[in-house]
PDB file of N, CA and C in Angstrom:
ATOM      1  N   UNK A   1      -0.680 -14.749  -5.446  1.00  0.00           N
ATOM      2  CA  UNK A   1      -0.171 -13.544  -4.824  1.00  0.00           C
ATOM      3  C   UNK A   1      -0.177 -12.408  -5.845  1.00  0.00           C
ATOM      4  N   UNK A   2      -0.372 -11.281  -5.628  1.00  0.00           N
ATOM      5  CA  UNK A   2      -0.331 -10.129  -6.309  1.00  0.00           C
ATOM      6  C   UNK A   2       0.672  -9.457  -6.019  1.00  0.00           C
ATOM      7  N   UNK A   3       1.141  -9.126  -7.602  1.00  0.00           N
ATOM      8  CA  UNK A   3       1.986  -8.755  -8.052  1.00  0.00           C
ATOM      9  C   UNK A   3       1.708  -7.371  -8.454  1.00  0.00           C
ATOM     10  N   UNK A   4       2.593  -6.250  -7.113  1.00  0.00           N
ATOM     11  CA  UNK A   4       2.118  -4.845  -7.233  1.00  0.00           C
ATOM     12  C   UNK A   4       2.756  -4.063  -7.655  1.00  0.00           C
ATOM     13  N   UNK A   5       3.701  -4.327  -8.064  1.00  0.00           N
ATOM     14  CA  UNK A   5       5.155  -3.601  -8.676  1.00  0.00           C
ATOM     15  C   UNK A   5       4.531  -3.597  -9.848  1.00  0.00           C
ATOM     16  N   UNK A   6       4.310  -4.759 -10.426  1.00  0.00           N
ATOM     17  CA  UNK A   6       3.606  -4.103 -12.087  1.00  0.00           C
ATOM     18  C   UNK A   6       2.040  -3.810 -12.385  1.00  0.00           C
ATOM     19  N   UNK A   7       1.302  -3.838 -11.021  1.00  0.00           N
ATOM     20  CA  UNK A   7       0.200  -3.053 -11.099  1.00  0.00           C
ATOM     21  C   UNK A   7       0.576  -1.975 -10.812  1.00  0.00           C
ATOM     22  N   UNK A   8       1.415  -1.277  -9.918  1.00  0.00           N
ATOM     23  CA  UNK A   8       1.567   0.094 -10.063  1.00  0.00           C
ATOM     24  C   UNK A   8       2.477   0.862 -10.801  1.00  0.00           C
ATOM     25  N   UNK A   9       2.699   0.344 -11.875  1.00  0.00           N
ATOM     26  CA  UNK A   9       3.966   0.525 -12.663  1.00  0.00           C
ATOM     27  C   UNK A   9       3.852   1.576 -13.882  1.00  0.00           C
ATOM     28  N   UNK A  10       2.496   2.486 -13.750  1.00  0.00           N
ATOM     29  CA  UNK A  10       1.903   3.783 -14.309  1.00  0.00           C
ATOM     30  C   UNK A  10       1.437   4.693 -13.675  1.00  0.00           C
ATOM     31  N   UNK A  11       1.699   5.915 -13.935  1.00  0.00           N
ATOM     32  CA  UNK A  11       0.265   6.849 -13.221  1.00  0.00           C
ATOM     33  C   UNK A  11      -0.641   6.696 -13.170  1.00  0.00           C
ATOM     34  N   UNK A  12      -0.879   6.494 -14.176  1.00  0.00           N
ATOM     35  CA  UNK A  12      -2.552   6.467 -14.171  1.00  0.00           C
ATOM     36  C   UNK A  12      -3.273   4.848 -13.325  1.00  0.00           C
ATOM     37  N   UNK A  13      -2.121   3.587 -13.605  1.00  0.00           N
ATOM     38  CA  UNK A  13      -2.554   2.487 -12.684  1.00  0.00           C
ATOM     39  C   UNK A  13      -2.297   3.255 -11.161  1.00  0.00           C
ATOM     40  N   UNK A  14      -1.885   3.704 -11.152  1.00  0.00           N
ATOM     41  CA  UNK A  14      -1.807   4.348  -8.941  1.00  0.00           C
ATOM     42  C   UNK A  14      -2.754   4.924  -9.164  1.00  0.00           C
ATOM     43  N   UNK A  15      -3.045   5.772 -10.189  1.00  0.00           N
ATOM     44  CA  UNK A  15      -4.401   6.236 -10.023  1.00  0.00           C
ATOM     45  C   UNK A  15      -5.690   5.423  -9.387  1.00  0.00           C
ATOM     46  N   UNK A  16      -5.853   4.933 -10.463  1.00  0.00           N
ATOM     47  CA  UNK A  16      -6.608   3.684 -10.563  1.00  0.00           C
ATOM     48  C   UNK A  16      -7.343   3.204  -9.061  1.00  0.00           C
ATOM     49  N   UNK A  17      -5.816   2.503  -8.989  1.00  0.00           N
ATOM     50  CA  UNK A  17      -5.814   2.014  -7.390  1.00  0.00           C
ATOM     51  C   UNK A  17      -6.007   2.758  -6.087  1.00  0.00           C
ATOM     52  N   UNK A  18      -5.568   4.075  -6.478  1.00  0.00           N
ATOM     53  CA  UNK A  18      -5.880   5.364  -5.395  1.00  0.00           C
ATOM     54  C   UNK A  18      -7.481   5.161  -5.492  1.00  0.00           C
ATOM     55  N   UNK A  19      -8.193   5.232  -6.424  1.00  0.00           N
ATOM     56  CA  UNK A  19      -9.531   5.704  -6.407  1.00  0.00           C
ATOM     57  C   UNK A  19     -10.369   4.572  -5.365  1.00  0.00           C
ATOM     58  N   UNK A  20     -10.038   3.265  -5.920  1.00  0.00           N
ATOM     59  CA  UNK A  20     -10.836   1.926  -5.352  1.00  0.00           C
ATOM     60  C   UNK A  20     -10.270   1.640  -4.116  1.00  0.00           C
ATOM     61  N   UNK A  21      -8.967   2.036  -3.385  1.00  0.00           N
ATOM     62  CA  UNK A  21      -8.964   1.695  -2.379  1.00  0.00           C
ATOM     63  C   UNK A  21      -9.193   2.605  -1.552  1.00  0.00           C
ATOM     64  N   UNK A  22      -9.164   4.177  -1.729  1.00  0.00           N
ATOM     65  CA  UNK A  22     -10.170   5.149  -0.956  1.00  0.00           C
ATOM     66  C   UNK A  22     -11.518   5.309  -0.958  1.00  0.00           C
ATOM     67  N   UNK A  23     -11.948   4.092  -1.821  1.00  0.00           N
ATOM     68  CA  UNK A  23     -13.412   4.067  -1.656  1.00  0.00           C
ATOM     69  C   UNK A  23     -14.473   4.954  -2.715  1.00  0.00           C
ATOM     70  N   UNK A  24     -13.245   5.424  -3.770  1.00  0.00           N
ATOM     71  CA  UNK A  24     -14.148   6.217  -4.564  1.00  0.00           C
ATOM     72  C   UNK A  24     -14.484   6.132  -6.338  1.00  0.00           C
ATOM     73  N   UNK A  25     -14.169   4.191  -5.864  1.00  0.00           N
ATOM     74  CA  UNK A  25     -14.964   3.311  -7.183  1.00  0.00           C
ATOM     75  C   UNK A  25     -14.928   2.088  -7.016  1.00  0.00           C
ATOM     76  N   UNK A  26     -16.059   1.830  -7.491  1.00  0.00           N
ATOM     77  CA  UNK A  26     -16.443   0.201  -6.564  1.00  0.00           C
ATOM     78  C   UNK A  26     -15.374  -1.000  -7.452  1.00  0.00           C
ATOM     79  N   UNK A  27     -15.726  -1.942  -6.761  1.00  0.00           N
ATOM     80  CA  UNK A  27     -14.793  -3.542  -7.633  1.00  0.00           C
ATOM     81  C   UNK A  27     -15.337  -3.297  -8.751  1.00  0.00           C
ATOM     82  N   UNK A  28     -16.553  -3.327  -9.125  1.00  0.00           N
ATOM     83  CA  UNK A  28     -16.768  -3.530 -10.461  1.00  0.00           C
ATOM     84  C   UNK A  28     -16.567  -2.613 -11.653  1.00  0.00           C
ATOM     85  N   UNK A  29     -16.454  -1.200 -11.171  1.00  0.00           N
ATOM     86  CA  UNK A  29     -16.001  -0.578 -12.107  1.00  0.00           C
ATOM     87  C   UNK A  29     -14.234  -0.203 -12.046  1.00  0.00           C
ATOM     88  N   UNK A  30     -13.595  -0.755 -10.836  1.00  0.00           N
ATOM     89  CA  UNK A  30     -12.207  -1.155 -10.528  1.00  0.00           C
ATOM     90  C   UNK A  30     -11.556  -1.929 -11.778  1.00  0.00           C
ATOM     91  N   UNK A  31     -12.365  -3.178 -11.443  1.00  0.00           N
ATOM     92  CA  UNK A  31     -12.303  -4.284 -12.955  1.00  0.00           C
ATOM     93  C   UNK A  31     -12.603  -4.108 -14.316  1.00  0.00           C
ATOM     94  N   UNK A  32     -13.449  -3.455 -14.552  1.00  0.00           N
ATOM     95  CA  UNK A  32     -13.900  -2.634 -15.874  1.00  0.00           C
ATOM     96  C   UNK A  32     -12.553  -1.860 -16.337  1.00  0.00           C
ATOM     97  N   UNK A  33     -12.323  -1.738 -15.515  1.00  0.00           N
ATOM     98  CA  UNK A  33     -10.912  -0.425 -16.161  1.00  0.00           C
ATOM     99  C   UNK A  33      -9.628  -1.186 -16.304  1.00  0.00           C
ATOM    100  N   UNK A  34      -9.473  -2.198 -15.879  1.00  0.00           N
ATOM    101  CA  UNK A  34      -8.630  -2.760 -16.360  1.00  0.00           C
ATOM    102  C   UNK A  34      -8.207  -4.148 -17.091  1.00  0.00           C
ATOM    103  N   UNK A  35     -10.009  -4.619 -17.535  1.00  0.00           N
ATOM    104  CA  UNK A  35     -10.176  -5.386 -18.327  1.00  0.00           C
ATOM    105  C   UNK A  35      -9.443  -5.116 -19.519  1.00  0.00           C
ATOM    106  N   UNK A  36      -9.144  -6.041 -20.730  1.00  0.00           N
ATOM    107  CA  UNK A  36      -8.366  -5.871 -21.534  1.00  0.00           C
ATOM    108  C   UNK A  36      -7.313  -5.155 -21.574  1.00  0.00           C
ATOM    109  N   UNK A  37      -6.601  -5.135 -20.705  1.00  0.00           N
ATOM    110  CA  UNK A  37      -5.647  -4.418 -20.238  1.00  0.00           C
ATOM    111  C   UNK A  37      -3.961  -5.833 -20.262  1.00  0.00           C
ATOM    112  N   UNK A  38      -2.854  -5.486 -19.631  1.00  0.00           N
ATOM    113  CA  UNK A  38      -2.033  -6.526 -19.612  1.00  0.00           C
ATOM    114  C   UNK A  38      -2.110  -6.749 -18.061  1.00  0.00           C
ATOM    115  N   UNK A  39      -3.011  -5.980 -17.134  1.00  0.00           N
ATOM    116  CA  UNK A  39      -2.951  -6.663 -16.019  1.00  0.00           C
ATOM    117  C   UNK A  39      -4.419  -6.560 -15.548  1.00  0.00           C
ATOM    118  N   UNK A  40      -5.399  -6.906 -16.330  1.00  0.00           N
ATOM    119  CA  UNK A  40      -6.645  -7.070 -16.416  1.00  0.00           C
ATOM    120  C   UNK A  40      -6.799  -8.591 -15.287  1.00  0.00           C
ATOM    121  N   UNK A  41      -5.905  -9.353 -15.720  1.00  0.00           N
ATOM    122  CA  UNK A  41      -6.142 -11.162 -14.926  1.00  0.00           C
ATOM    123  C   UNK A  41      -5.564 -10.785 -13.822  1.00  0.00           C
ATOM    124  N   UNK A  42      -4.367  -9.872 -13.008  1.00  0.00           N
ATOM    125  CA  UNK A  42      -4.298  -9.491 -11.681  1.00  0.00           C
ATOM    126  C   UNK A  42      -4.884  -8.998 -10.774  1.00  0.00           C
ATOM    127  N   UNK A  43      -6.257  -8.012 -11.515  1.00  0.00           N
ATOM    128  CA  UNK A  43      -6.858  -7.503 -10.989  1.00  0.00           C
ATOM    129  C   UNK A  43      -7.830  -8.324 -10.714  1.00  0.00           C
ATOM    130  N   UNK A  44      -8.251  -9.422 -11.544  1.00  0.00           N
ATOM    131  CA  UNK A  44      -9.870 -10.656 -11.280  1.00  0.00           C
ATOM    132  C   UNK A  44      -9.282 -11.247 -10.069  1.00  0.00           C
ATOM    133  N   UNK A  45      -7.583 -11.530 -10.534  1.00  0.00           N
ATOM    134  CA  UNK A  45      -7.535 -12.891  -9.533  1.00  0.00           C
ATOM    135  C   UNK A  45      -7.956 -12.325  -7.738  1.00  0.00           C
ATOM    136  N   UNK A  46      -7.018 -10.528  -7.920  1.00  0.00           N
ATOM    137  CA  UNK A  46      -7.331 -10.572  -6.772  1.00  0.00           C
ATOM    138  C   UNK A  46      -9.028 -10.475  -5.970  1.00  0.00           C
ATOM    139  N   UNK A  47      -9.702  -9.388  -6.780  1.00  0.00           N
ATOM    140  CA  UNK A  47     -10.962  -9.526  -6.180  1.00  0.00           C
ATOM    141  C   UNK A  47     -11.930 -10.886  -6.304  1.00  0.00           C
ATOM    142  N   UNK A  48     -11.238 -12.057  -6.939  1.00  0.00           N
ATOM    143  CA  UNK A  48     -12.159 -13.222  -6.454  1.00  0.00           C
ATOM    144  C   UNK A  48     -11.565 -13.994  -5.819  1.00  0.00           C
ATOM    145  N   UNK A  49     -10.170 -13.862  -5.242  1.00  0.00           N
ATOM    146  CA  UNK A  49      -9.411 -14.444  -4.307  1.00  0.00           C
ATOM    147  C   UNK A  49      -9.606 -13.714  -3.249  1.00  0.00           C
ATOM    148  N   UNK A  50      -9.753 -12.001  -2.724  1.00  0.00           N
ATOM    149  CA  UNK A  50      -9.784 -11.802  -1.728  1.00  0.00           C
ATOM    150  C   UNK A  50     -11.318 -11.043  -1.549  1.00  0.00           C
ATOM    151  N   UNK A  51     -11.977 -10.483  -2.054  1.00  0.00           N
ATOM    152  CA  UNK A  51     -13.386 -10.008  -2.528  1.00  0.00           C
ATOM    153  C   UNK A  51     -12.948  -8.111  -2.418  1.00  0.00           C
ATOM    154  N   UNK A  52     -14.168  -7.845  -2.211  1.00  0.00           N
ATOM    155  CA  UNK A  52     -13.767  -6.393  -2.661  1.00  0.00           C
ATOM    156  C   UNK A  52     -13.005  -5.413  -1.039  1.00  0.00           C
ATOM    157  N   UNK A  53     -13.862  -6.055  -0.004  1.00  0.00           N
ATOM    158  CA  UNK A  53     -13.582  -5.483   1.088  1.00  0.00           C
ATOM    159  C   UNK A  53     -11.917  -5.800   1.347  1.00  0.00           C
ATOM    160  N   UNK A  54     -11.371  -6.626   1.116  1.00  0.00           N
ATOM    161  CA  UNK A  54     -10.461  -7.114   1.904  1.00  0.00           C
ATOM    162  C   UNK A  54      -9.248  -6.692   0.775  1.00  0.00           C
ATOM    163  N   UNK A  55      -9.566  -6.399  -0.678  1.00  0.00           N
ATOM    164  CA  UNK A  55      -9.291  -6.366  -1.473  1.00  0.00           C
ATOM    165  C   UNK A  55      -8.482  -4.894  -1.559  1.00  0.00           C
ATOM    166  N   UNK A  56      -9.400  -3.937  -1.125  1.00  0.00           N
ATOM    167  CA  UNK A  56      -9.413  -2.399  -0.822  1.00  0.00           C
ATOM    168  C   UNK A  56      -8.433  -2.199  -0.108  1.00  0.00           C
ATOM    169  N   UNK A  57      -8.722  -2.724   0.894  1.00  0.00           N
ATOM    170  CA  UNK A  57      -7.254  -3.336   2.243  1.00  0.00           C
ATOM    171  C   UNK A  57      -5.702  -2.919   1.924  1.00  0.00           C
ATOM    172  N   UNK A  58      -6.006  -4.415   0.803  1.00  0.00           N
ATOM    173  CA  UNK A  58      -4.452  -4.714   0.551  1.00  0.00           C
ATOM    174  C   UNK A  58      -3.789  -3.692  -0.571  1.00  0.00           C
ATOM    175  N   UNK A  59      -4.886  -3.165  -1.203  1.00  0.00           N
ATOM    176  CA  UNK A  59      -4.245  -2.415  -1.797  1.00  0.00           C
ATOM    177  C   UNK A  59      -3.867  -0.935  -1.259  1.00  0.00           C
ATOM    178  N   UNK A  60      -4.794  -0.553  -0.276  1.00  0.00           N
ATOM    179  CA  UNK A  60      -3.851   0.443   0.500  1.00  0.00           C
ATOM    180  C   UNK A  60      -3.156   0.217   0.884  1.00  0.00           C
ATOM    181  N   UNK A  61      -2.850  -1.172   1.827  1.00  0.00           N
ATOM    182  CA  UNK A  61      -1.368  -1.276   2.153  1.00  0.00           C
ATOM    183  C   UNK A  61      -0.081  -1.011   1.020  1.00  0.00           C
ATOM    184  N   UNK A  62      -0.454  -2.014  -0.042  1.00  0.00           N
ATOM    185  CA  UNK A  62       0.106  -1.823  -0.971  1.00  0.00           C
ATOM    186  C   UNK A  62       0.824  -0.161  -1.632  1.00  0.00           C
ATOM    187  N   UNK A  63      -0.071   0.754  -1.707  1.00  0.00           N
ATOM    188  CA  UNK A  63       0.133   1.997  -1.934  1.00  0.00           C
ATOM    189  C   UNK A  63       0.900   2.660  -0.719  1.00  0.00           C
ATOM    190  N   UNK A  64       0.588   2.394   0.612  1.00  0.00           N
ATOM    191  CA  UNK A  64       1.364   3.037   2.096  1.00  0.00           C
ATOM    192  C   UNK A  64       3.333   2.804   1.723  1.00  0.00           C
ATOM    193  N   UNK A  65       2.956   1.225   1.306  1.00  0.00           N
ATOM    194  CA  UNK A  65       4.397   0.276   1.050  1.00  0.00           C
ATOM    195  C   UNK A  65       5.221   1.141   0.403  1.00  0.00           C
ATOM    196  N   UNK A  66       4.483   1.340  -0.969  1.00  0.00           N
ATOM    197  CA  UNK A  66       5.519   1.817  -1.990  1.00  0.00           C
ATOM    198  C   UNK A  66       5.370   3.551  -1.909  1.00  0.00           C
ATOM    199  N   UNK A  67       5.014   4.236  -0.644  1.00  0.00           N
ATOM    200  CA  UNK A  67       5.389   5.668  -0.892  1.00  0.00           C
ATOM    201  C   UNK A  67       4.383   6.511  -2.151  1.00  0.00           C
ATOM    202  N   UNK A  68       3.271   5.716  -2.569  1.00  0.00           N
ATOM    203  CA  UNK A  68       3.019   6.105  -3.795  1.00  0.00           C
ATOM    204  C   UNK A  68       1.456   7.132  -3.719  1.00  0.00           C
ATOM    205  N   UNK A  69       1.008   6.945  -2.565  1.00  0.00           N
ATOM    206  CA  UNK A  69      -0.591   7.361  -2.249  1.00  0.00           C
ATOM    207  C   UNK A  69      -0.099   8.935  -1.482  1.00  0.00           C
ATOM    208  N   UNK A  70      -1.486   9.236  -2.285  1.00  0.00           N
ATOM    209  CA  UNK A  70      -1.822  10.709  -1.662  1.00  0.00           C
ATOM    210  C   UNK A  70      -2.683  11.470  -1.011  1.00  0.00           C
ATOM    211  N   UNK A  71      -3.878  10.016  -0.447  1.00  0.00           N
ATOM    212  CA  UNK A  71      -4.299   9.605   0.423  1.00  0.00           C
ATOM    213  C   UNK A  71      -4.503  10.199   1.737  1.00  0.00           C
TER     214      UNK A  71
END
């Protein structure tokens, strides 16, 4: 399960997540950005647990949830 409270737990991570789940950066450069990072392994698990489409999804929900998108 993903854990979104501490993926969104920066500006610049909502950023992040704003961009890839409006569609305006793919999984792979999604993952790139937060490789070597401390939540670099949240971000793999989810796009090879849920793939990129479904992935995009949850993380807008995710962003709707917490009030945080500007979307």
């Amino acid at each position: 399960m993903t854990d979104w409270g501490t993926l969104l737990s920066s500006k610049k991570n909502v950023s992040l997540v704003e961009q890839f789940a409006f569609g305006d950066m793919s999984g792979n450069t999604f993952y790139s950005a937060f490789s070597n990072t401390q939540h670099g392994g949240t971000v793999r698990t989810l796009l090879r647990t849920y793939g990129v489409t479904y992935s995009k999804r949850l993380a807008r929900k995710a962003l709707g949830r917490r009030s945080v998108t500007t979307g």
